[in-house]
Every structure is written in C-alpha cells, then in structure tokens.
C-alpha atoms as a PDB file:
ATOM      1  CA  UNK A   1       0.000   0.000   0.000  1.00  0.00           C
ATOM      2  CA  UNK A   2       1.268   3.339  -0.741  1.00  0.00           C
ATOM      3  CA  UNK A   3       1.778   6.302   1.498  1.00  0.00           C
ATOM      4  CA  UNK A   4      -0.271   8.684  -0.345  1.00  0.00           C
ATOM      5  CA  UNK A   5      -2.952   5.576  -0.186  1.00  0.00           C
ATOM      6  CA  UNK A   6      -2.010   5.352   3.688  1.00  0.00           C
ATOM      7  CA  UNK A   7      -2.754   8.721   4.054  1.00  0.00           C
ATOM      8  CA  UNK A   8      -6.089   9.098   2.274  1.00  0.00           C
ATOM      9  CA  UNK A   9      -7.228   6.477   4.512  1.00  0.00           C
ATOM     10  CA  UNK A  10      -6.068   7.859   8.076  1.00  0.00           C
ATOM     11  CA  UNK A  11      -7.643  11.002   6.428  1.00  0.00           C
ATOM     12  CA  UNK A  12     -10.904   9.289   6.001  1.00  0.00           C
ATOM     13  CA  UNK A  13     -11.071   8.184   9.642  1.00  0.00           C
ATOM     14  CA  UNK A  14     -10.256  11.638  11.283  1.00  0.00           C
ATOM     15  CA  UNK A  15     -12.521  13.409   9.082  1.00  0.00           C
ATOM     16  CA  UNK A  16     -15.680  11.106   8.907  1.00  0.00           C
ATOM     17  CA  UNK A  17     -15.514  10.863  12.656  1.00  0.00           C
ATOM     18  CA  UNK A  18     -15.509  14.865  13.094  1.00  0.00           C
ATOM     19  CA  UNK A  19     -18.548  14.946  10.571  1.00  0.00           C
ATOM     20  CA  UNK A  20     -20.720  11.967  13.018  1.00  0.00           C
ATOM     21  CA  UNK A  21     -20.057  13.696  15.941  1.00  0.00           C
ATOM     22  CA  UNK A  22     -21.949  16.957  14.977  1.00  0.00           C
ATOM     23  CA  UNK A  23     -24.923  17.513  16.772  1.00  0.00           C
ATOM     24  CA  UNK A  24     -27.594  16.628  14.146  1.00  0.00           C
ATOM     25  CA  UNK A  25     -29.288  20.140  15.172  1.00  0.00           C
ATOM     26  CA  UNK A  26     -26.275  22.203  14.140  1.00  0.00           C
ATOM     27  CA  UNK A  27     -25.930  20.053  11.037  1.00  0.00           C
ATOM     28  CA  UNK A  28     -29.488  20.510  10.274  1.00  0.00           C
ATOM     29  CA  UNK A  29     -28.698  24.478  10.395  1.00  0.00           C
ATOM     30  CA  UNK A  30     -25.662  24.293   8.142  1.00  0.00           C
ATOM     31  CA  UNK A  31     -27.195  22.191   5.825  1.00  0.00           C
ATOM     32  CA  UNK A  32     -30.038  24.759   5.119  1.00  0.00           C
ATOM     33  CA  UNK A  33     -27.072  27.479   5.141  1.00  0.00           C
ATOM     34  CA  UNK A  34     -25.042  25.386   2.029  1.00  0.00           C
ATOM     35  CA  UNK A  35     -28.337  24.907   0.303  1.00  0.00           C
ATOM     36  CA  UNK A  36     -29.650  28.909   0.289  1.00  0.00           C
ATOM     37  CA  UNK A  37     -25.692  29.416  -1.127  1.00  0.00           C
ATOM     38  CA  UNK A  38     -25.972  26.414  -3.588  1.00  0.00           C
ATOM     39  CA  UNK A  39     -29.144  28.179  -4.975  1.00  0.00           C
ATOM     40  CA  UNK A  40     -27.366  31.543  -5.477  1.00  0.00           C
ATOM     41  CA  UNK A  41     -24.582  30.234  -7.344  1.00  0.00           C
ATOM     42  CA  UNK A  42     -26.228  28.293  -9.698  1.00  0.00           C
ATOM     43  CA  UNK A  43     -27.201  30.193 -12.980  1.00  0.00           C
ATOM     44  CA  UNK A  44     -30.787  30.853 -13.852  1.00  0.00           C
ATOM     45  CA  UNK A  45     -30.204  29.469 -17.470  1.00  0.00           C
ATOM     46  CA  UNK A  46     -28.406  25.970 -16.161  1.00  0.00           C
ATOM     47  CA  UNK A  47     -30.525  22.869 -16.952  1.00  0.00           C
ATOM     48  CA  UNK A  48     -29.137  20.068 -16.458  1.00  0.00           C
ATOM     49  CA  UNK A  49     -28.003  19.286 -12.332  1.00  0.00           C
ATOM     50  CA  UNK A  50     -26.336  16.245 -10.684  1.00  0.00           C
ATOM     51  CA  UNK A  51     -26.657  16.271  -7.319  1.00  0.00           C
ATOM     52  CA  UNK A  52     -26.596  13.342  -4.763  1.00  0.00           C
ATOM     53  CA  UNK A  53     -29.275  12.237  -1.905  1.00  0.00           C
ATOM     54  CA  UNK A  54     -27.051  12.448   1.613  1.00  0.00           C
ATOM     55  CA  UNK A  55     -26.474  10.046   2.939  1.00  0.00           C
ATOM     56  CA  UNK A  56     -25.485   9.246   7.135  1.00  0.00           C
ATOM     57  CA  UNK A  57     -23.789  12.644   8.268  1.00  0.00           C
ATOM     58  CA  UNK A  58     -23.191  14.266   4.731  1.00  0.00           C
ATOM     59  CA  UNK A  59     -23.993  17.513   3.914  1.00  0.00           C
ATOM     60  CA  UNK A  60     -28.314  17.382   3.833  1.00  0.00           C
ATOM     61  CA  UNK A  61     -28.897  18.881   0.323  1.00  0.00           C
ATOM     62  CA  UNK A  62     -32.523  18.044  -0.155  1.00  0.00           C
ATOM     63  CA  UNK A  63     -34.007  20.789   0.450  1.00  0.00           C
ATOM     64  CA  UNK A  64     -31.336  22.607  -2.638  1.00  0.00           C
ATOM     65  CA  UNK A  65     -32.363  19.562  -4.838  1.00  0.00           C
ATOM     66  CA  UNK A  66     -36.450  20.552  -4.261  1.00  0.00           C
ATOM     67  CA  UNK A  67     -35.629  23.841  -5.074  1.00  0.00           C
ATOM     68  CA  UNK A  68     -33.848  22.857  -8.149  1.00  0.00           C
ATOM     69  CA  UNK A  69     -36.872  20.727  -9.376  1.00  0.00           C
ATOM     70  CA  UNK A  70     -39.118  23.584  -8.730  1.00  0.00           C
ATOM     71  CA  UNK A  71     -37.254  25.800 -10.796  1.00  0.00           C
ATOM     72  CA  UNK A  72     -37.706  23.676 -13.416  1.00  0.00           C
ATOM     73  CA  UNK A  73     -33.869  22.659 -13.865  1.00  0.00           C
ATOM     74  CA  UNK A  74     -33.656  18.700 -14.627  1.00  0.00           C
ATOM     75  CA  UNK A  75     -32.452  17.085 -11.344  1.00  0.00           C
ATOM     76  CA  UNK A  76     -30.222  13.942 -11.895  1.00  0.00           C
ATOM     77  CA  UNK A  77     -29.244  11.668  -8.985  1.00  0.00           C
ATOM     78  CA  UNK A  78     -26.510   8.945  -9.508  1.00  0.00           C
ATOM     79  CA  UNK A  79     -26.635   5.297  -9.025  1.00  0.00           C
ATOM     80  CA  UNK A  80     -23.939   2.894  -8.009  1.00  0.00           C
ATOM     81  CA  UNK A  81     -23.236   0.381 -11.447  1.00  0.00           C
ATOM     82  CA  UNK A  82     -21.412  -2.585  -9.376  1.00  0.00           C
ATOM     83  CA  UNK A  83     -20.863  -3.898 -12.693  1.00  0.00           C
ATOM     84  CA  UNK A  84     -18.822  -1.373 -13.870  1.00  0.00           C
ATOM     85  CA  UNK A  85     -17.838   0.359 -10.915  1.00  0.00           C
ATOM     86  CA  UNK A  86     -19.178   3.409 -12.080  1.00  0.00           C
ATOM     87  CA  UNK A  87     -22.106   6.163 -11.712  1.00  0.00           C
ATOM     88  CA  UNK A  88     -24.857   5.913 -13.974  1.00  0.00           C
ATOM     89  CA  UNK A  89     -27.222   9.168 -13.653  1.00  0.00           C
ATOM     90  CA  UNK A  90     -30.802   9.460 -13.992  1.00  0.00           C
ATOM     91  CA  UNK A  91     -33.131  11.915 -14.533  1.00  0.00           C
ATOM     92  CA  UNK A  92     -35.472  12.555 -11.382  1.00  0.00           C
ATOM     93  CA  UNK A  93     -38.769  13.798 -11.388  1.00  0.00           C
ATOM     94  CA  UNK A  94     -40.178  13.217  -7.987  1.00  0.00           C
ATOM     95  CA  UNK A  95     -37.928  13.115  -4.918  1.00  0.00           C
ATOM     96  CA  UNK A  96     -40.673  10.854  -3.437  1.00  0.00           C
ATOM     97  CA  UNK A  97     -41.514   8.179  -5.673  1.00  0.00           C
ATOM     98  CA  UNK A  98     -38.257   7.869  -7.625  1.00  0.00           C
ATOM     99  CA  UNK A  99     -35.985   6.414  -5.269  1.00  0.00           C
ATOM    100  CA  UNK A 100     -35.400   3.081  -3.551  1.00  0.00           C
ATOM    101  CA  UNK A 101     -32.639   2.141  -1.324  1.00  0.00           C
ATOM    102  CA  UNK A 102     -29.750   1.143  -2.938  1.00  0.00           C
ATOM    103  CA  UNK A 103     -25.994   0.392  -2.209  1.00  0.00           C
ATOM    104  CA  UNK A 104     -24.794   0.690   0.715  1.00  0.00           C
ATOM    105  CA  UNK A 105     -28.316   1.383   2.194  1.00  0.00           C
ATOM    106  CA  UNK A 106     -28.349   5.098  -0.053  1.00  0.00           C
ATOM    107  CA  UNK A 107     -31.385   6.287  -1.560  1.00  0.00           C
ATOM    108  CA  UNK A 108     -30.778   6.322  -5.363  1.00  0.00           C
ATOM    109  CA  UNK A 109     -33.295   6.444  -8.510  1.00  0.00           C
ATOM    110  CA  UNK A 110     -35.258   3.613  -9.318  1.00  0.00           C
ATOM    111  CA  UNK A 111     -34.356   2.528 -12.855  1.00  0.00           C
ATOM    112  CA  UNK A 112     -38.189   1.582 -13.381  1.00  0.00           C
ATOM    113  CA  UNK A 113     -39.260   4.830 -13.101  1.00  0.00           C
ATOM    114  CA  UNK A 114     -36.389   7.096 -14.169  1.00  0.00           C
ATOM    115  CA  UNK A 115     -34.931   7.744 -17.194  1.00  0.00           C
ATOM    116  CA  UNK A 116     -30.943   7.324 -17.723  1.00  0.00           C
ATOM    117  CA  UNK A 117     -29.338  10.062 -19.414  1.00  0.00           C
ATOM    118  CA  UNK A 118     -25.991  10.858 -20.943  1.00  0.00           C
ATOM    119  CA  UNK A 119     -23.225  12.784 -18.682  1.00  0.00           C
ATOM    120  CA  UNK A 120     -22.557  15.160 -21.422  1.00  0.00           C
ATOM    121  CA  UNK A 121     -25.712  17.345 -20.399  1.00  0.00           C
ATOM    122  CA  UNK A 122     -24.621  17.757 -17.190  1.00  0.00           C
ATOM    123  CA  UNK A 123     -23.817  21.088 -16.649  1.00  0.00           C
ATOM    124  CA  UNK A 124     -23.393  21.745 -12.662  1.00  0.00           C
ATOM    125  CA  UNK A 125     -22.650  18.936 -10.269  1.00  0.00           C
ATOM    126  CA  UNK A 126     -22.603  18.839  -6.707  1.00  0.00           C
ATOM    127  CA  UNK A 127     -20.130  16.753  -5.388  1.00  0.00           C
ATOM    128  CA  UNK A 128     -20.244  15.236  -1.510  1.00  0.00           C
ATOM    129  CA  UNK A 129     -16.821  14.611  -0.113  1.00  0.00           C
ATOM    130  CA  UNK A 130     -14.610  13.589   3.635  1.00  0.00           C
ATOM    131  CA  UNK A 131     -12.417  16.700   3.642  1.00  0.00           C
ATOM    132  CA  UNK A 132     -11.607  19.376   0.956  1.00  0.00           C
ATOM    133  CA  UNK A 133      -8.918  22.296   0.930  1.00  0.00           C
ATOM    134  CA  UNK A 134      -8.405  25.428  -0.244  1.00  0.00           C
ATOM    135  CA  UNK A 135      -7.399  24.882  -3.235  1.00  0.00           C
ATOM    136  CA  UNK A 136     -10.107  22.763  -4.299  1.00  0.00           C
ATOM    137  CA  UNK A 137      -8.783  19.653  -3.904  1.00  0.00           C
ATOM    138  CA  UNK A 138     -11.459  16.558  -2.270  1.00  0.00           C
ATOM    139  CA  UNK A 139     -10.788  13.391  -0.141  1.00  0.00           C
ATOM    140  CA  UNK A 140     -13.493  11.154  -1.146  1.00  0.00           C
ATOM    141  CA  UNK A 141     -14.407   7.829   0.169  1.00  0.00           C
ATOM    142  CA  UNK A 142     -12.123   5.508  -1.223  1.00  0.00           C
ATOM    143  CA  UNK A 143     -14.417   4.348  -4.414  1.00  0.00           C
ATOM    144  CA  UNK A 144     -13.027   6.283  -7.088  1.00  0.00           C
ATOM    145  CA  UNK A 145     -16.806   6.839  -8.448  1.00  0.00           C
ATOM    146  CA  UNK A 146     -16.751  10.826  -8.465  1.00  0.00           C
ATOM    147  CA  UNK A 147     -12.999  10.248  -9.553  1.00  0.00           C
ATOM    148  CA  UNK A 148     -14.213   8.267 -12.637  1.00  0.00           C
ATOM    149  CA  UNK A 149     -17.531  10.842 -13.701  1.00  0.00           C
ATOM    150  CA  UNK A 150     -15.596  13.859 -12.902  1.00  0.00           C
ATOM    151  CA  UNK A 151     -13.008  13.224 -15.922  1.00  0.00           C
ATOM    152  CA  UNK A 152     -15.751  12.374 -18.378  1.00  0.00           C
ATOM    153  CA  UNK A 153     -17.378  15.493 -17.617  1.00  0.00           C
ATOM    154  CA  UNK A 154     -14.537  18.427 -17.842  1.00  0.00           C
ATOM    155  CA  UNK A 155     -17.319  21.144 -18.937  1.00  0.00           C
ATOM    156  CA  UNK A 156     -19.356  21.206 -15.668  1.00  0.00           C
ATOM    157  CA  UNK A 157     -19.028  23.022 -12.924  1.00  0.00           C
ATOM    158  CA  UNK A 158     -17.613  20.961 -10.023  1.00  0.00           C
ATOM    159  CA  UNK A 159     -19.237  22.478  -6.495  1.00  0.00           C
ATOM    160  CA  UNK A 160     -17.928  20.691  -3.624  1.00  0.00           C
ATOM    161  CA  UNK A 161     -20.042  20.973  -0.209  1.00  0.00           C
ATOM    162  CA  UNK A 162     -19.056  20.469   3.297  1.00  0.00           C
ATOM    163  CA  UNK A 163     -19.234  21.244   6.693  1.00  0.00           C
ATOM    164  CA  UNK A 164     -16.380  24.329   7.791  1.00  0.00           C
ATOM    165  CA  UNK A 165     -15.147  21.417   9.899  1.00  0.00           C
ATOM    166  CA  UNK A 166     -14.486  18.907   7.165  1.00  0.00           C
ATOM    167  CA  UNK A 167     -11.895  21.775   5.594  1.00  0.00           C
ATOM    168  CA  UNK A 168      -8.285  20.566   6.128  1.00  0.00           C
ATOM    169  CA  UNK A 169      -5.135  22.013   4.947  1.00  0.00           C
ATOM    170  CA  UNK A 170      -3.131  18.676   4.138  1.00  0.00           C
ATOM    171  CA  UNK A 171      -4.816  16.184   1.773  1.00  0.00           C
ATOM    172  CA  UNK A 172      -2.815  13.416  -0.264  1.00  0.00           C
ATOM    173  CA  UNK A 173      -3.752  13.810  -3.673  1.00  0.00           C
ATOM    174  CA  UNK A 174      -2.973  11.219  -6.606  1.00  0.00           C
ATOM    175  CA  UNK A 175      -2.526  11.823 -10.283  1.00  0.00           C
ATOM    176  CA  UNK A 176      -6.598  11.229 -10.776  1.00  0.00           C
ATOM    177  CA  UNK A 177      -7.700  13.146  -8.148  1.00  0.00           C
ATOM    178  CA  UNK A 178      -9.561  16.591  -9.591  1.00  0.00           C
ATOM    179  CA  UNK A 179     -10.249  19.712  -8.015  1.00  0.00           C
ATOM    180  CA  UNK A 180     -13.047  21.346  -7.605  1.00  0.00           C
ATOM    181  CA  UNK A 181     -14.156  25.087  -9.599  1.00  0.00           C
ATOM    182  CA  UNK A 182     -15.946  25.965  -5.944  1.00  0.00           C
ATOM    183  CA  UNK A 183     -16.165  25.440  -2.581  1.00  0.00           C
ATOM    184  CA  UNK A 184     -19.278  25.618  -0.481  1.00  0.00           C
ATOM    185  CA  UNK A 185     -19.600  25.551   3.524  1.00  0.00           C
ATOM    186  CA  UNK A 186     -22.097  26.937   5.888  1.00  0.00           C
ATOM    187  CA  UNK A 187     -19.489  29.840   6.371  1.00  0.00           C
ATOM    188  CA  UNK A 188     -18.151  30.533   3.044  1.00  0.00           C
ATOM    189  CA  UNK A 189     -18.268  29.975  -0.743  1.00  0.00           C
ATOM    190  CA  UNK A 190     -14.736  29.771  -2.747  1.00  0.00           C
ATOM    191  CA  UNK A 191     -14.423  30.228  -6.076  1.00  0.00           C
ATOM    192  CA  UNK A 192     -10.959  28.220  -7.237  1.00  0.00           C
ATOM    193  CA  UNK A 193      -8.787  29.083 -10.405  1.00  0.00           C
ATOM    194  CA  UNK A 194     -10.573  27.328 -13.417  1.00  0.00           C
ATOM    195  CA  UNK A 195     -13.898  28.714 -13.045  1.00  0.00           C
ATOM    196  CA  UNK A 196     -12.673  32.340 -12.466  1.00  0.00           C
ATOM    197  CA  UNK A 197     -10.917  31.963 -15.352  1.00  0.00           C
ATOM    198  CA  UNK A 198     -13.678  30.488 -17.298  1.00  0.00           C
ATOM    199  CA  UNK A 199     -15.869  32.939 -16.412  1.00  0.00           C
ATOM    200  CA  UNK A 200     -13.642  35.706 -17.850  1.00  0.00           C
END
C-alpha cells in the first residue's frame, strides 16, 4: 500500500468521525445554510443538475435539490453500477416516488421509473466529499466513483459541499484526483482558479 494511499485512509477516519459527531441540530442548520448558497450560485439558465441524496452525516442537500426541481432545472441523482464500478445518472422527477434504497443502504433512482441520461448534459454537479482544501482539492471515500464521472465530464461546474469542519489544509492527492471550480460551507463559498478563469 502506498503512502499517499495510507494517508487518504487515516484522512478518512479523522474526518468522517468529526462529521458523526456533529450535533444533528447544528448540522441541520448548516445544511439549510449550504443549500440557500448552492441556490445563489447556480445560474438561472443551467438545466441540467447532478446532485446526490445524503447520505449518514453528509452535507443534507434536499431541500437545494427541491428547489432545483421547482425551478424547473432537470435534477439527476446517480446510481452505483457494481458492474462497472461506475455512476450511472438518472433523470429525477419526484424526490418521493423515484428512489429506492440502494448500495450501501443510499437512496438512489429507481431505474423503473427514471430515465438514464448521458453525462454530457450535465452542466453543474454537486459533489459530496470527507475533507476538501483550499485549493479545491477533495478526499473522497475511497471508491473512485466521483474520480471516474468527474473526468468524463470536464465542462461542468464541479461544487464541492461540506461542513467548515471537514476543511483541512493537508490532503494526499494522486494523479486522478480533480479539483473542484468551488467550494461551499455553511461559512463561506470559494471560487478556485478554473472557473474564475472560465468565467472571464
């Protein structure tokens, strides 16, 4: 095992056990905080989202992926393909009769009622994560899966979310790991290199 590899996963440990032990009021608060900010940044015109159902002590973004419905945006949700080890994405029209519990006990879209789309629509995706810095940079789980959809998907905009207590100013990075265009946390929103310069 390497030591970047070593590292990642004494990373995962620290971090996932700062995010369980947050009282699940205060994480209820910050979760409504990222989700008003996460509306703000995304543009009026964007149609096509990815975001993710939370899942344990995530980041609780329901309440930004209503709002996103509501505005009439199409809302995709990715499933775990244990076959290929990948995320296949599907179009969701109702947050209540769409999903079923799927791997690892997470709420994903029911293939019997949702349609599968294409990543090339995607044009904003909100991406869960252990620990991010400031550069942009994400500690995942250990999967690879947002590793893997990320670099078939270089034209949308990559939003990480987190608690301000998941930030941490070392993390390990390998040749596939990406980084993200923006940062969002219940205290601040950070806009990193390539979408200020895209948006110039």
């Amino acid at each position: 095992m390497s030591t970047v590899t070593d590292a990642k996963k004494a990373l995962r440990h620290v971090t996932r056990g700062f995010r369980d032990a947050l009282e699940s009021s205060w994480q209820q608060l910050a979760s409504g905080k990222i989700c008003k900010k996460l509306e703000a940044e995304v543009p009026e015109n964007t149609l096509w989202i990815l975001s993710y159902f939370p899942f344990g002590s995530e980041v609780n973004v329901r309440a930004f992926n209503s709002a996103m419905s509501e505005r009439g945006a199409n809302l995709l949700l990715p499933k775990v393909n244990k076959a290929t080890g990948k995320l296949d994405l599907y179009k969701v029209t109702s947050l209540e009769k769409d999903l079923k519990l799927g791997v690892w006990g997470i709420q994903e879209p029911d293939p019997n009622q949702c349609e599968m789309v294409d990543v090339s629509v995607v044009e904003w995706v909100t991406v869960p994560g252990l620990a991010f810095n400031r550069q942009g940079d994400r500690l995942g789980y250990g999967g690879g899966y947002y590793d893997k959809l990320l670099a078939i998907m270089p034209k949308a905009i990559r939003v990480g979310v987190a608690f301000s207590t998941q930030m941490s100013s070392d993390i390990p990075l390998e040749h596939h790991d990406l980084r993200m265009d923006m940062l969002i946390t219940e205290k601040e929103t950070i806009a990193f290199d390539r979408l200020v310069t895209r948006a110039r």
